[in-house]
N, C-alpha and C. Protein backbone atom coordinates (compact mmCIF):
# COMPACT_ATOMS: atom_id res chain seq x y z
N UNK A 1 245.96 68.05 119.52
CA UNK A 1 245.38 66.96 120.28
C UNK A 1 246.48 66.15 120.92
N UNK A 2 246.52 65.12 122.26
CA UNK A 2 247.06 64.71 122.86
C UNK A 2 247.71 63.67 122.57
N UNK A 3 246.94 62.60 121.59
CA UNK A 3 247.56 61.60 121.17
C UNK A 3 246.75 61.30 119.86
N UNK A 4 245.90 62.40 119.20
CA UNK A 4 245.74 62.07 117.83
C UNK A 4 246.59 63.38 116.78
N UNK A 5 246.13 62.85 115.72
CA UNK A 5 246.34 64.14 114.59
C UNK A 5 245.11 65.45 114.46
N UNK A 6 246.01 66.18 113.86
CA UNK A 6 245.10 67.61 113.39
C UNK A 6 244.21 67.19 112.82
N UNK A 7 244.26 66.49 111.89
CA UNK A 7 243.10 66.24 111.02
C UNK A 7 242.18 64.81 111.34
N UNK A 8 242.11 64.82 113.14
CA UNK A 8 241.29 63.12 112.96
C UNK A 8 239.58 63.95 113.19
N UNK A 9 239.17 65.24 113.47
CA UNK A 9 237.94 65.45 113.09
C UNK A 9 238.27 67.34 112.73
N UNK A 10 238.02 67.09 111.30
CA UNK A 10 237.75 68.46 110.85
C UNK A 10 236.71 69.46 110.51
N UNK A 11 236.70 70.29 110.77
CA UNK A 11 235.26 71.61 110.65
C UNK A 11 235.58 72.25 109.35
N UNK A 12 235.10 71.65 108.52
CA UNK A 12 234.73 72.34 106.80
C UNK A 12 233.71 73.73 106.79
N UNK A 13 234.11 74.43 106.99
CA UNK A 13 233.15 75.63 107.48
C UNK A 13 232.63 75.94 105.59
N UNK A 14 231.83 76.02 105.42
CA UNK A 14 231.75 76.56 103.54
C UNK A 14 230.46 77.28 103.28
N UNK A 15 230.70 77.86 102.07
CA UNK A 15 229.46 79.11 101.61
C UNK A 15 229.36 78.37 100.03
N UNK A 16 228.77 79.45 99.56
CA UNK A 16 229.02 78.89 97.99
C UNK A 16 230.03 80.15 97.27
N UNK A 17 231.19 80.53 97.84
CA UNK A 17 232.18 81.27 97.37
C UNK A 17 233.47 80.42 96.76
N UNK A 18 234.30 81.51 95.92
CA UNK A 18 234.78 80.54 95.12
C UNK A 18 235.79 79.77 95.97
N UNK A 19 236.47 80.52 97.06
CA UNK A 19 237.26 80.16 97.79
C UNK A 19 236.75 78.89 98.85
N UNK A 20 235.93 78.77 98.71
CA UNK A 20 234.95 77.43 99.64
C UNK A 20 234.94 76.39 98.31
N UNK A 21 234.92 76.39 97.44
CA UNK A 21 234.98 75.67 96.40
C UNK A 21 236.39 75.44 96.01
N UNK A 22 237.33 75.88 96.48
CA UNK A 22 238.89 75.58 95.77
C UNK A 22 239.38 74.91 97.40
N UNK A 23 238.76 75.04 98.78
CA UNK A 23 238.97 74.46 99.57
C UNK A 23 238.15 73.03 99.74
N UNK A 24 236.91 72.66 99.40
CA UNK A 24 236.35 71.42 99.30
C UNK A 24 237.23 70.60 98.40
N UNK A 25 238.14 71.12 97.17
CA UNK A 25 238.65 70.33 96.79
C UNK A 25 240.54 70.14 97.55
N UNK A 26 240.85 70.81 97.82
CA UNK A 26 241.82 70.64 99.13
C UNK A 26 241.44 69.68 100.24
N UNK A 27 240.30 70.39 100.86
CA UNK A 27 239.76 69.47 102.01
C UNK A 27 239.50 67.60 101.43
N UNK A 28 239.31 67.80 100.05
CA UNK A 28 238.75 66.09 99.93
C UNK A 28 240.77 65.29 100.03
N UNK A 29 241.85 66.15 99.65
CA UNK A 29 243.16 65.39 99.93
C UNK A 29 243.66 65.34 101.51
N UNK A 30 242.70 65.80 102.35
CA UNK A 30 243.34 66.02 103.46
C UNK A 30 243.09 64.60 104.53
N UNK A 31 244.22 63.94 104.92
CA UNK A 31 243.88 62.65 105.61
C UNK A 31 242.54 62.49 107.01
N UNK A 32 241.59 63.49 106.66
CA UNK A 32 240.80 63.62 107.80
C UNK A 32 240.07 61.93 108.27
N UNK A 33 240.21 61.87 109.64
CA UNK A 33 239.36 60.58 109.76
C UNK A 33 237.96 60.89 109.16
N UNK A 34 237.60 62.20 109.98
CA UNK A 34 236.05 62.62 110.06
C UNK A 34 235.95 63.69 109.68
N UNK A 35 235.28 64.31 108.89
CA UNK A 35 234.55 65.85 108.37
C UNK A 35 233.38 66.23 108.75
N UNK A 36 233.47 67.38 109.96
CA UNK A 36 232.03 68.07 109.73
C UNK A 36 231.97 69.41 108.94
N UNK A 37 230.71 69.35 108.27
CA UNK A 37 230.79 70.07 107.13
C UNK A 37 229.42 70.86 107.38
N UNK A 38 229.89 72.44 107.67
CA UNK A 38 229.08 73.13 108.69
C UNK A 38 228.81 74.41 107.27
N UNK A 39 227.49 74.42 106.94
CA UNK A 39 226.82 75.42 106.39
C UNK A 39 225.86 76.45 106.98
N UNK A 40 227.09 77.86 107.18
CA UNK A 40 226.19 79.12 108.00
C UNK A 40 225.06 79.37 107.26
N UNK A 41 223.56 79.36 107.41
CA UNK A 41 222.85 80.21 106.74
C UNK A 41 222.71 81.74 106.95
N UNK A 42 222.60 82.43 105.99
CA UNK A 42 222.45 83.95 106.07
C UNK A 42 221.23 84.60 105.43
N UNK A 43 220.69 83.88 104.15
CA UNK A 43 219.89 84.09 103.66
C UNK A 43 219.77 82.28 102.97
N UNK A 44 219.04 82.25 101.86
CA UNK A 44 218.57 80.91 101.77
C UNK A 44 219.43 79.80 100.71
N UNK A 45 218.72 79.02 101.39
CA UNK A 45 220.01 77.37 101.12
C UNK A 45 220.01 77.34 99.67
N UNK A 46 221.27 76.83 99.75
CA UNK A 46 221.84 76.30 98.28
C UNK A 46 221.72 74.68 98.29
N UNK A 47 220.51 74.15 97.92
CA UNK A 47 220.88 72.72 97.83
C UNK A 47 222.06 72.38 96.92
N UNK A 48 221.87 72.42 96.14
CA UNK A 48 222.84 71.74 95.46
C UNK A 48 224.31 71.97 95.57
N UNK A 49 224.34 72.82 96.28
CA UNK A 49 226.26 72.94 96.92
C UNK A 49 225.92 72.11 98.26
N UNK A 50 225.10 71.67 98.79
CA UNK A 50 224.89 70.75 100.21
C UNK A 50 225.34 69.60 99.41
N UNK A 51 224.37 68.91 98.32
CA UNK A 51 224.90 68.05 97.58
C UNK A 51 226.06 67.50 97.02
N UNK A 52 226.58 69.02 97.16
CA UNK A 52 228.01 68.59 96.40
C UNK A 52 229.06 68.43 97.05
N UNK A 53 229.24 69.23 98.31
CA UNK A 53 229.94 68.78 99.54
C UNK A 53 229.96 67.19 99.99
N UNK A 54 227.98 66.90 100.06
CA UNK A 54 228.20 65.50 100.35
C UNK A 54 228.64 64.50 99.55
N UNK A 55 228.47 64.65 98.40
CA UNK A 55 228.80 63.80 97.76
C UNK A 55 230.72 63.34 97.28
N UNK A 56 231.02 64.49 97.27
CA UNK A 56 232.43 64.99 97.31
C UNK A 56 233.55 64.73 98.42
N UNK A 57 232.90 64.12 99.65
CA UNK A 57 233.81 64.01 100.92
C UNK A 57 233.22 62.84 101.49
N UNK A 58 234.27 61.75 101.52
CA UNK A 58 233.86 60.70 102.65
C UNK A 58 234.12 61.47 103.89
N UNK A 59 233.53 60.26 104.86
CA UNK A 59 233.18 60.41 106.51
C UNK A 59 233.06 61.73 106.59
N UNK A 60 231.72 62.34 106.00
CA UNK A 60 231.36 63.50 106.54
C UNK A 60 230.03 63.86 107.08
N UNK A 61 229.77 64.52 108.14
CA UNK A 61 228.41 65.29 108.12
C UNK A 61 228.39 66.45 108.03
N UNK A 62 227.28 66.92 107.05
CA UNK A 62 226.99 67.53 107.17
C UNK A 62 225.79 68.68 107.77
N UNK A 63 226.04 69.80 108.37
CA UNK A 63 225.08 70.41 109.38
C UNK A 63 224.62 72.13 108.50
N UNK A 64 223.57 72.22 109.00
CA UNK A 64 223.39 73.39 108.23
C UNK A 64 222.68 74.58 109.52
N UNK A 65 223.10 75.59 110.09
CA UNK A 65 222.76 76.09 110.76
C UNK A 65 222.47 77.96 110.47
N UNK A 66 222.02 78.48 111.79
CA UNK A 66 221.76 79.56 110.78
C UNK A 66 222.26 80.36 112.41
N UNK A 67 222.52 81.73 111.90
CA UNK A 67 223.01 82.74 112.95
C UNK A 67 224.39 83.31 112.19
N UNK A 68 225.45 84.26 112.79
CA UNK A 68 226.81 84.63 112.56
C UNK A 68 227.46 83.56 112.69
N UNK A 69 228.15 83.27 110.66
CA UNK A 69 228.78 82.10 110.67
C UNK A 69 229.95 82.32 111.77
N UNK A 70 230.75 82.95 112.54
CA UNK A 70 231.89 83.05 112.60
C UNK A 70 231.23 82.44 114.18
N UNK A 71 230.20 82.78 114.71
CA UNK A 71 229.90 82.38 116.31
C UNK A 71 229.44 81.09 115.85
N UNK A 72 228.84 80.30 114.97
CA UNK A 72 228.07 78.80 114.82
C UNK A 72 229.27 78.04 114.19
N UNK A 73 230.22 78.54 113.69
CA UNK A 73 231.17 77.75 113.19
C UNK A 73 232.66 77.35 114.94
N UNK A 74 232.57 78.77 115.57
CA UNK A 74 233.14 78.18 116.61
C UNK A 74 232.53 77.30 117.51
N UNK A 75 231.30 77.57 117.15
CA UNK A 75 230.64 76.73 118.76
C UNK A 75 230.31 75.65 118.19
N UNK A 76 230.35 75.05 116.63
CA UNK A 76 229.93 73.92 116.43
C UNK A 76 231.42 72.91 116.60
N UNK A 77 232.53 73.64 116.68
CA UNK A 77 233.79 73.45 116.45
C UNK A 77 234.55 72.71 118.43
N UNK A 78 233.05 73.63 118.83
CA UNK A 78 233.69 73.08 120.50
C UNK A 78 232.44 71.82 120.71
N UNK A 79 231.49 72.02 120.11
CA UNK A 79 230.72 70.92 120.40
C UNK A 79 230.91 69.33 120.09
N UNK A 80 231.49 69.98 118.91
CA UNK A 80 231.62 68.26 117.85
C UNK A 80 233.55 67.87 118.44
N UNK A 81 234.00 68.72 119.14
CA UNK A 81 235.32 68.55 119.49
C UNK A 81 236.43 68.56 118.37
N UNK A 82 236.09 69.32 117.60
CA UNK A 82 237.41 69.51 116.33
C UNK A 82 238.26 69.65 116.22
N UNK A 83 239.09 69.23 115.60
CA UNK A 83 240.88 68.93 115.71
C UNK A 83 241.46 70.69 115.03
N UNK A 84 240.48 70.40 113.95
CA UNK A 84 241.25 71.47 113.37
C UNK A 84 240.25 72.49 112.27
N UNK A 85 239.86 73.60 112.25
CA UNK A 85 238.54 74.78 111.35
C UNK A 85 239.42 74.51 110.35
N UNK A 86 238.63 74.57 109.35
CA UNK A 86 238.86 75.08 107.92
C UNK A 86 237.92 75.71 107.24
N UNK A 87 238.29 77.12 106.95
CA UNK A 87 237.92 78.56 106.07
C UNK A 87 238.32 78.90 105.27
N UNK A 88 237.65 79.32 104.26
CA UNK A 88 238.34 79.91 102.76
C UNK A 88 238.02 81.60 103.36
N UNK A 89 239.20 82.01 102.44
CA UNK A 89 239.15 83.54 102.81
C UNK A 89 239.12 84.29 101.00
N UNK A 90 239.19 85.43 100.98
CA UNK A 90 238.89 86.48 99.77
C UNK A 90 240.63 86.40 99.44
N UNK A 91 240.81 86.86 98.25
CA UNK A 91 242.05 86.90 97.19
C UNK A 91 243.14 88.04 97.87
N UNK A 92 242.23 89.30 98.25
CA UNK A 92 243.27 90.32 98.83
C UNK A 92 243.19 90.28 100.34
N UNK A 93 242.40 89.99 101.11
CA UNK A 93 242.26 90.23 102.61
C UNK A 93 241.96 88.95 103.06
N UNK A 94 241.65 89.12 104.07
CA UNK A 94 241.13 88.20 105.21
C UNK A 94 239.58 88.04 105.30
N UNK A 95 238.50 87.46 105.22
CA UNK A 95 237.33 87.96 104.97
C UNK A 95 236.59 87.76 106.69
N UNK A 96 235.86 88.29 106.89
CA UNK A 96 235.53 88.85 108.52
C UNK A 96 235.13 87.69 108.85
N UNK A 97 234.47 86.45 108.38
CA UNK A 97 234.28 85.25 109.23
C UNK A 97 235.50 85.11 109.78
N UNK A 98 236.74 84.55 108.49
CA UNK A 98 237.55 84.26 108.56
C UNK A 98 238.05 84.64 109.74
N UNK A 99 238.55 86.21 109.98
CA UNK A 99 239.28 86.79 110.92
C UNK A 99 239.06 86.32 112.58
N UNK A 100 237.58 86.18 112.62
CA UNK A 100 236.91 86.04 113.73
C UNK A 100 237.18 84.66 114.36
N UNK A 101 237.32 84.07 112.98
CA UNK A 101 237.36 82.32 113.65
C UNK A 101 238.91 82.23 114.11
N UNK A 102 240.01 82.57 112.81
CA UNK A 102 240.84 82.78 113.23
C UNK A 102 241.26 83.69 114.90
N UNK A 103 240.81 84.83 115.69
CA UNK A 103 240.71 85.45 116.53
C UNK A 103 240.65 84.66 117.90
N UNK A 104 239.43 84.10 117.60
CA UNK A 104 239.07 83.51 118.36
C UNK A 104 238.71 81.92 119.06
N UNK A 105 239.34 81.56 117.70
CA UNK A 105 239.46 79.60 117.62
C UNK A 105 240.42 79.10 119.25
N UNK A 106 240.06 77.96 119.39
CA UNK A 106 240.70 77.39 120.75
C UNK A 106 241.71 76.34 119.90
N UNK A 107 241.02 75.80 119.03
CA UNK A 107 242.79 75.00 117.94
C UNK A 107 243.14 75.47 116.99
N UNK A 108 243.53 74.81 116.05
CA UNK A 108 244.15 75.39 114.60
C UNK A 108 243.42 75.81 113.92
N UNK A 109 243.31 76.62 112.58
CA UNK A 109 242.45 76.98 111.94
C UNK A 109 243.06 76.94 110.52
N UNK A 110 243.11 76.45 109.45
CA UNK A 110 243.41 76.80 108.25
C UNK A 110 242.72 77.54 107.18
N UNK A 111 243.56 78.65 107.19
CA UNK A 111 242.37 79.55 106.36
C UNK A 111 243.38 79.09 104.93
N UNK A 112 242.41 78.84 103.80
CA UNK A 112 242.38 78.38 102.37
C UNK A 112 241.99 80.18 101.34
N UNK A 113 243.51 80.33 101.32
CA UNK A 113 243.30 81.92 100.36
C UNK A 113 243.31 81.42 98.78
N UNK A 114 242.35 82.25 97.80
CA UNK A 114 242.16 82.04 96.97
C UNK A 114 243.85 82.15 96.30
């Protein structure tokens, strides 16, 4: 950004994997002004990880959308104007959201490896 920081609005992209869970707690030290906190649906909601995100992160919203996380996480990422994605990825690889956002992101992206 031109005259702010990476982190003055961040895209919490999360599932209920473990690596989305070792990054919510990363993401809560990170000086973000603002958090959007974007849940792909694929099959059906996890309240209580919605809950726990919210409750777990000031200045955040959270959004819950449904389609290929890797296309709703970029386009929510150009809509809301995001400084900077954040993705948890798998222990040995890259996991295919991941890759995609990474691929194809227009800013930074921090992928959070287990």
């Amino acid at each position: 950004t031109s005259n702010g920081s990476i982190f003055d609005r961040v895209l919490f992209a999360f599932d209920n994997s473990e690596s989305s869970q070792k990054l919510l707690e990363f993401i809560k030290k990170v000086p973000a002004k603002e958090i959007i906190a974007l849940h792909v649906m694929e099959e059906e909601i996890d309240a209580d990880l919605i809950l726990k995100v919210k409750s777990e992160l000031e200045n955040v919203k959270v959004m819950i959308k449904t389609g290929k996380p890797h296309k709703e996480i970029l386009k929510t990422a150009e809509t809301y104007n995001a400084t900077m994605i954040a993705v948890g990825s798998g222990k040995d690889e890259l996991g295919s959201t991941a890759e995609m956002v990474v691929r194809h992101a227009k800013i930074p992206v921090l992928v959070y490896k287990q």
